[in-house]
PDB file of N, CA and C in Angstrom:
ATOM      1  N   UNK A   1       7.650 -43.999 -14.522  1.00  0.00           N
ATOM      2  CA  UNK A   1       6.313 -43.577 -14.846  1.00  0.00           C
ATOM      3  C   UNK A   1       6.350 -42.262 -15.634  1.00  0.00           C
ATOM      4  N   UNK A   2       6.977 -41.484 -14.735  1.00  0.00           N
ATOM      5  CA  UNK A   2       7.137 -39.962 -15.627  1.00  0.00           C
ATOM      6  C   UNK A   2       8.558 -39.646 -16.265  1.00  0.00           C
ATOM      7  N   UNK A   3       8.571 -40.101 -17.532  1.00  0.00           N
ATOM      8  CA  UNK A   3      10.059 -40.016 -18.353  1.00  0.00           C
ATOM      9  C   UNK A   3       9.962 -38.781 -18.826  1.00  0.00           C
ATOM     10  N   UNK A   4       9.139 -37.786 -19.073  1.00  0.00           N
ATOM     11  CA  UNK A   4       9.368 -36.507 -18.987  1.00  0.00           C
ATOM     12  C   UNK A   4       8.315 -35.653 -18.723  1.00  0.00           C
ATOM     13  N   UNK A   5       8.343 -33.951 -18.396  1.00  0.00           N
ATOM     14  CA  UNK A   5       7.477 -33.559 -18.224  1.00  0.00           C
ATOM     15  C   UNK A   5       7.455 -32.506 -19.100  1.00  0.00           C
ATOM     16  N   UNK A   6       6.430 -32.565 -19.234  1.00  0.00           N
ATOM     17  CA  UNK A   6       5.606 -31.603 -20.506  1.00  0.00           C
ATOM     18  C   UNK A   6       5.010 -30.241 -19.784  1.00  0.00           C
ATOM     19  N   UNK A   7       5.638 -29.161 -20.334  1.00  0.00           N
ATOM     20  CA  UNK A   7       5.351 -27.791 -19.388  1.00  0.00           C
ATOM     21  C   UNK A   7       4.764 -27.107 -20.744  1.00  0.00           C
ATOM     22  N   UNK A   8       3.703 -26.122 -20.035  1.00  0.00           N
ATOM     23  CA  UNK A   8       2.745 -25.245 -20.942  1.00  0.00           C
ATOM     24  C   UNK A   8       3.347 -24.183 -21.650  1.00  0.00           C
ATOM     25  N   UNK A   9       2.693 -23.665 -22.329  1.00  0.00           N
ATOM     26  CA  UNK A   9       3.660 -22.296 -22.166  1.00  0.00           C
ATOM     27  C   UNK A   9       3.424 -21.435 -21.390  1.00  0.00           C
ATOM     28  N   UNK A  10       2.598 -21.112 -20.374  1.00  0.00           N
ATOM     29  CA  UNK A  10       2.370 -20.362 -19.780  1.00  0.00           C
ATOM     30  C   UNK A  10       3.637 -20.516 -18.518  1.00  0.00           C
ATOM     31  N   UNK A  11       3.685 -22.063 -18.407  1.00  0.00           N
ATOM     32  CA  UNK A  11       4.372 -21.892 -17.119  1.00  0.00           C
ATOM     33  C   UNK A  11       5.875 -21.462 -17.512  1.00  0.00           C
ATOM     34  N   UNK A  12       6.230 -21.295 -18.840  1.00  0.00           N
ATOM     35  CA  UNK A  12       7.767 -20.554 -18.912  1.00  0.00           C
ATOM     36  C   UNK A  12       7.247 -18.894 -18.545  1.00  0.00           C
ATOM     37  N   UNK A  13       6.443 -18.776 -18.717  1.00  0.00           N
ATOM     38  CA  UNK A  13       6.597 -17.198 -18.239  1.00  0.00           C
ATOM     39  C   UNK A  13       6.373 -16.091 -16.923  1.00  0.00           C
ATOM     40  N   UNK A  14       5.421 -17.348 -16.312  1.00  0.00           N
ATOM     41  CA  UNK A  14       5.386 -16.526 -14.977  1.00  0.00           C
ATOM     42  C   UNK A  14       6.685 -16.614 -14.188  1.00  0.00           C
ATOM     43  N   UNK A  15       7.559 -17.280 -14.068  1.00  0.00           N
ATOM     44  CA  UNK A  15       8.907 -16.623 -13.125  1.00  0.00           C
ATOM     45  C   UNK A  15       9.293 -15.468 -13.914  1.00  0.00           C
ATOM     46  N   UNK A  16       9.589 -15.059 -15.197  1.00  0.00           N
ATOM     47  CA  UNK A  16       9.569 -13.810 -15.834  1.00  0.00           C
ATOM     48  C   UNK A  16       8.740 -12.776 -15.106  1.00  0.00           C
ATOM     49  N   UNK A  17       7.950 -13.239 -15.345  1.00  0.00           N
ATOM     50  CA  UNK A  17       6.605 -11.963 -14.707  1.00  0.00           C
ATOM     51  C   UNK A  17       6.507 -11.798 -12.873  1.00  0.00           C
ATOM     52  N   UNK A  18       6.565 -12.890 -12.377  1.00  0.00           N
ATOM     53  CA  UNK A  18       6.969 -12.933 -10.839  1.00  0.00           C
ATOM     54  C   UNK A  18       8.281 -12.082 -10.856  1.00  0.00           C
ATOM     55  N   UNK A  19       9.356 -12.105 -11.439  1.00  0.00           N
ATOM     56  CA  UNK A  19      10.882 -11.146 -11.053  1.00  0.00           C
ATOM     57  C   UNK A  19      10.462  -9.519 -11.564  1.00  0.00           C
ATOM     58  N   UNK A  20       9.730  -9.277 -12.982  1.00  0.00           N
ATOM     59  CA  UNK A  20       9.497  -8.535 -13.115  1.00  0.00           C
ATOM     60  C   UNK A  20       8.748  -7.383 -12.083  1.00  0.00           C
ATOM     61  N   UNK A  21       7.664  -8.446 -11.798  1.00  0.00           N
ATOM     62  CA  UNK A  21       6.879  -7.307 -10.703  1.00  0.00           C
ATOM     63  C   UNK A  21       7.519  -6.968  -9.625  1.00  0.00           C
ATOM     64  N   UNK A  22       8.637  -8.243  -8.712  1.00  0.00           N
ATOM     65  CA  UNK A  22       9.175  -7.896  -8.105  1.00  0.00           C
ATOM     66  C   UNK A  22      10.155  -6.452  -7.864  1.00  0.00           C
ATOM     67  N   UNK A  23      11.196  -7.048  -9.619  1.00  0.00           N
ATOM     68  CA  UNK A  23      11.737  -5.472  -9.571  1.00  0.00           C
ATOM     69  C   UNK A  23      11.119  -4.400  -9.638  1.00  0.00           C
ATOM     70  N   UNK A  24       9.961  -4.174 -10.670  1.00  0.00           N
ATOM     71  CA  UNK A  24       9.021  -2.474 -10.349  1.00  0.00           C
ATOM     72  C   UNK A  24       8.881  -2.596  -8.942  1.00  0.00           C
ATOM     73  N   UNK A  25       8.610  -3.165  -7.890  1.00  0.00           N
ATOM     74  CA  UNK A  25       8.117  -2.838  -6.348  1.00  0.00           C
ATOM     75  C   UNK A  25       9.696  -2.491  -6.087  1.00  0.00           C
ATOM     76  N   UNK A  26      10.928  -3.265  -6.175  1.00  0.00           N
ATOM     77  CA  UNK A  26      11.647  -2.632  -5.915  1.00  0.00           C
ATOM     78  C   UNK A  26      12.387  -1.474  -6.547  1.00  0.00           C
ATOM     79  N   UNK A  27      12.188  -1.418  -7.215  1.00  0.00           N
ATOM     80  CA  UNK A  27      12.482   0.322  -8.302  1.00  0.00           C
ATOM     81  C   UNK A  27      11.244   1.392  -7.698  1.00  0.00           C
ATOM     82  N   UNK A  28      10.393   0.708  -7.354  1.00  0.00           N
ATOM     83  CA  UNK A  28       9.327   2.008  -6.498  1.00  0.00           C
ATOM     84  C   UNK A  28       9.706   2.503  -5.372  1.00  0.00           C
ATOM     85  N   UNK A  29      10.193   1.280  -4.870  1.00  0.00           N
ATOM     86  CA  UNK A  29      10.440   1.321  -3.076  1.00  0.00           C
ATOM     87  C   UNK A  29      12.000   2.372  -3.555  1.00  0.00           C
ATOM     88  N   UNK A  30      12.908   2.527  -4.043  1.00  0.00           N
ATOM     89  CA  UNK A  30      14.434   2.759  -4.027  1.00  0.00           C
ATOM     90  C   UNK A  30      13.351   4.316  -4.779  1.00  0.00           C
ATOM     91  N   UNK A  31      13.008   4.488  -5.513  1.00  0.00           N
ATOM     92  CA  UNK A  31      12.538   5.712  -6.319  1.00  0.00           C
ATOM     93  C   UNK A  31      11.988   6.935  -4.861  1.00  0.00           C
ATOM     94  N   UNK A  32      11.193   6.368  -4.224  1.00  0.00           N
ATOM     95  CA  UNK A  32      10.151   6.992  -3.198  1.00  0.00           C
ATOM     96  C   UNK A  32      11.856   7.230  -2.223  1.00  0.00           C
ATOM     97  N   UNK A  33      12.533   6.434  -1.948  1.00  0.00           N
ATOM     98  CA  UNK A  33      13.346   6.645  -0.925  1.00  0.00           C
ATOM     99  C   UNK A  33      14.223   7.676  -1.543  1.00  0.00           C
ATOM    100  N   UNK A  34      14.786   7.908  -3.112  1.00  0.00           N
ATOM    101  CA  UNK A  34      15.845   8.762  -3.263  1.00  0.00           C
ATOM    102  C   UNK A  34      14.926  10.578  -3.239  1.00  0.00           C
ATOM    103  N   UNK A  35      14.012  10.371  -3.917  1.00  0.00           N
ATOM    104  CA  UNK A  35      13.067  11.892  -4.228  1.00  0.00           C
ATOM    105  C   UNK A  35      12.402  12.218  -2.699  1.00  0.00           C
ATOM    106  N   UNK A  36      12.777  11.707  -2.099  1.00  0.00           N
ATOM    107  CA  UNK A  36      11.873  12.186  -0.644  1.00  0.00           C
ATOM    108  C   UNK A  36      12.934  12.887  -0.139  1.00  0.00           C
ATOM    109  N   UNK A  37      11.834  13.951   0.703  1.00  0.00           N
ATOM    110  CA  UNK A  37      12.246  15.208   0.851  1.00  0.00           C
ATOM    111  C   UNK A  37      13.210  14.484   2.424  1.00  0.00           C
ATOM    112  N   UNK A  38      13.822  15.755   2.756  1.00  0.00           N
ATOM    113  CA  UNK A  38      15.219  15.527   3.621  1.00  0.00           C
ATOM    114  C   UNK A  38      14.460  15.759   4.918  1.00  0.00           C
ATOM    115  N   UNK A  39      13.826  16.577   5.216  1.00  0.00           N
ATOM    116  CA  UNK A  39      13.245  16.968   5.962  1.00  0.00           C
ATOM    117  C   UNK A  39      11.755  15.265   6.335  1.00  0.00           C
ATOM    118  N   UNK A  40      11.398  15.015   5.685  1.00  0.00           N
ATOM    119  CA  UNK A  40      10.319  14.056   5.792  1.00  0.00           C
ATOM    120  C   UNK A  40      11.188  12.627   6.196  1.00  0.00           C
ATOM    121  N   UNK A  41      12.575  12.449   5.836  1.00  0.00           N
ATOM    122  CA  UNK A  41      13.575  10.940   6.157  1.00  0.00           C
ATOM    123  C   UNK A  41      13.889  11.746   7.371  1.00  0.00           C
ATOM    124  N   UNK A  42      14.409  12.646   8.170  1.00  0.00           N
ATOM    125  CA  UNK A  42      14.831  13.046   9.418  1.00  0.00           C
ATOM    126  C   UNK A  42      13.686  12.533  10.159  1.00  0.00           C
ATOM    127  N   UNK A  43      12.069  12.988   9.577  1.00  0.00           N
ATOM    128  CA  UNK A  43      11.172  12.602  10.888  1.00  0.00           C
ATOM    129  C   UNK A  43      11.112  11.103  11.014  1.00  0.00           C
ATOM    130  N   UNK A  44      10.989  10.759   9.805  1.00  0.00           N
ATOM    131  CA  UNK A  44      10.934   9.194   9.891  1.00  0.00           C
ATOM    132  C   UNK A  44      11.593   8.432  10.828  1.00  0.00           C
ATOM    133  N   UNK A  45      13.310   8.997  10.682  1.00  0.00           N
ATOM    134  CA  UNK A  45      14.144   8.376  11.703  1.00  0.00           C
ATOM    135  C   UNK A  45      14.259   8.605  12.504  1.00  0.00           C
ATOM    136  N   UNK A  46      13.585  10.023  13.107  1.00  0.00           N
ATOM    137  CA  UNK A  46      13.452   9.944  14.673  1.00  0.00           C
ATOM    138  C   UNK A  46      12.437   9.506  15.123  1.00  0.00           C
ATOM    139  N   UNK A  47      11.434   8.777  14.489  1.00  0.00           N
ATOM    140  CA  UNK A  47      10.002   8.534  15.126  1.00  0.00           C
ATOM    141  C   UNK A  47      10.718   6.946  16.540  1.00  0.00           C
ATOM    142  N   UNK A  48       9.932   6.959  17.033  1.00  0.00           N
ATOM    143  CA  UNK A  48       9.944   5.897  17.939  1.00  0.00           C
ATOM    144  C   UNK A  48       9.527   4.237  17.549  1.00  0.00           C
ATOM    145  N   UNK A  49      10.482   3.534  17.572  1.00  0.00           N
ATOM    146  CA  UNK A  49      10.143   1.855  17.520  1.00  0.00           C
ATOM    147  C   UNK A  49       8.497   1.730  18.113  1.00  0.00           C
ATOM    148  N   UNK A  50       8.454   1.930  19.555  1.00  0.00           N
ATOM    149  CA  UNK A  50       7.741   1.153  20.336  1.00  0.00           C
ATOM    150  C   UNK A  50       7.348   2.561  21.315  1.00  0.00           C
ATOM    151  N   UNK A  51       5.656   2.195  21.968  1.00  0.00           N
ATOM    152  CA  UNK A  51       5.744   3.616  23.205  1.00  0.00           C
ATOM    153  C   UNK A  51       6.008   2.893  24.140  1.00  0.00           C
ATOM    154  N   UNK A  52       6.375   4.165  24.401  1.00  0.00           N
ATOM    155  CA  UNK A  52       7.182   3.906  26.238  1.00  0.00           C
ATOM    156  C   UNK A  52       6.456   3.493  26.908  1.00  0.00           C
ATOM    157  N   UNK A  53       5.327   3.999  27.044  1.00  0.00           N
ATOM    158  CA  UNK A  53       4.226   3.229  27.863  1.00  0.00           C
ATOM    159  C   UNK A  53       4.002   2.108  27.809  1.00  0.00           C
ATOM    160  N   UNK A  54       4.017   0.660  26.813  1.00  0.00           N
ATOM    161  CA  UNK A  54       4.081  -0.468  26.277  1.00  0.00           C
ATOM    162  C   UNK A  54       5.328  -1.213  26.979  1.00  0.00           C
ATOM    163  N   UNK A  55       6.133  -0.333  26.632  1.00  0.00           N
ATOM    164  CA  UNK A  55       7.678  -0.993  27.137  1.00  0.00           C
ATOM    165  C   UNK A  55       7.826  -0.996  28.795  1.00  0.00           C
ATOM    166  N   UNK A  56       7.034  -0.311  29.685  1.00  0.00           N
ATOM    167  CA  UNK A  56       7.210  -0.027  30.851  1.00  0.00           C
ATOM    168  C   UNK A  56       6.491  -0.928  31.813  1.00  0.00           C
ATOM    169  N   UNK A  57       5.297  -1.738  30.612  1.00  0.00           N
ATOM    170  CA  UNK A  57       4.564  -2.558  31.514  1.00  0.00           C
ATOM    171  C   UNK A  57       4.531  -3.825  30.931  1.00  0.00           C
ATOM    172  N   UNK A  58       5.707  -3.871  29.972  1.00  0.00           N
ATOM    173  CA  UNK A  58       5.756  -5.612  29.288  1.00  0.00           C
ATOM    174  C   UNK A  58       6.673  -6.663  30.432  1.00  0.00           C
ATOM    175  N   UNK A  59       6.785  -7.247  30.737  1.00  0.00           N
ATOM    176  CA  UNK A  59       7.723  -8.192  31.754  1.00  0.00           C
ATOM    177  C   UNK A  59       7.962  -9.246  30.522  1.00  0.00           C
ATOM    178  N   UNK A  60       9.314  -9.506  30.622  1.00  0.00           N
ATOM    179  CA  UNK A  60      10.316 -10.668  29.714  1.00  0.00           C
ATOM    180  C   UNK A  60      10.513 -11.546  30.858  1.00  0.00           C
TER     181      UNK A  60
END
């Protein structure tokens, strides 16, 4: 029935444009992580997962 398929032009370009945006979010995300201050990644990594209070009254 379908001996070939006939694609638009549009549809050659959005996986272009889907990877593209992808990489700027990831060139933002890696940008924000290298220029951030030393002092602001220390608090980050000591902040807490979960409160204690939460964890003390969950039963598994």
């Amino acid at each position: 029935m379908f001996k070939r398929i006939i694609l638009e032009d549009w549809q050659n370009i959005v996986p272009f444009f889907s990877f593209g945006t992808a990489f700027l979010i990831f060139l933002f995300g890696v940008a924000i992580a290298v220029f951030s201050k030393k002092e602001k990644i220390d608090r980050m990594a000591n902040l807490p997962l979960e409160n204690n209070q939460e964890n003390t009254n969950r039963t598994h």
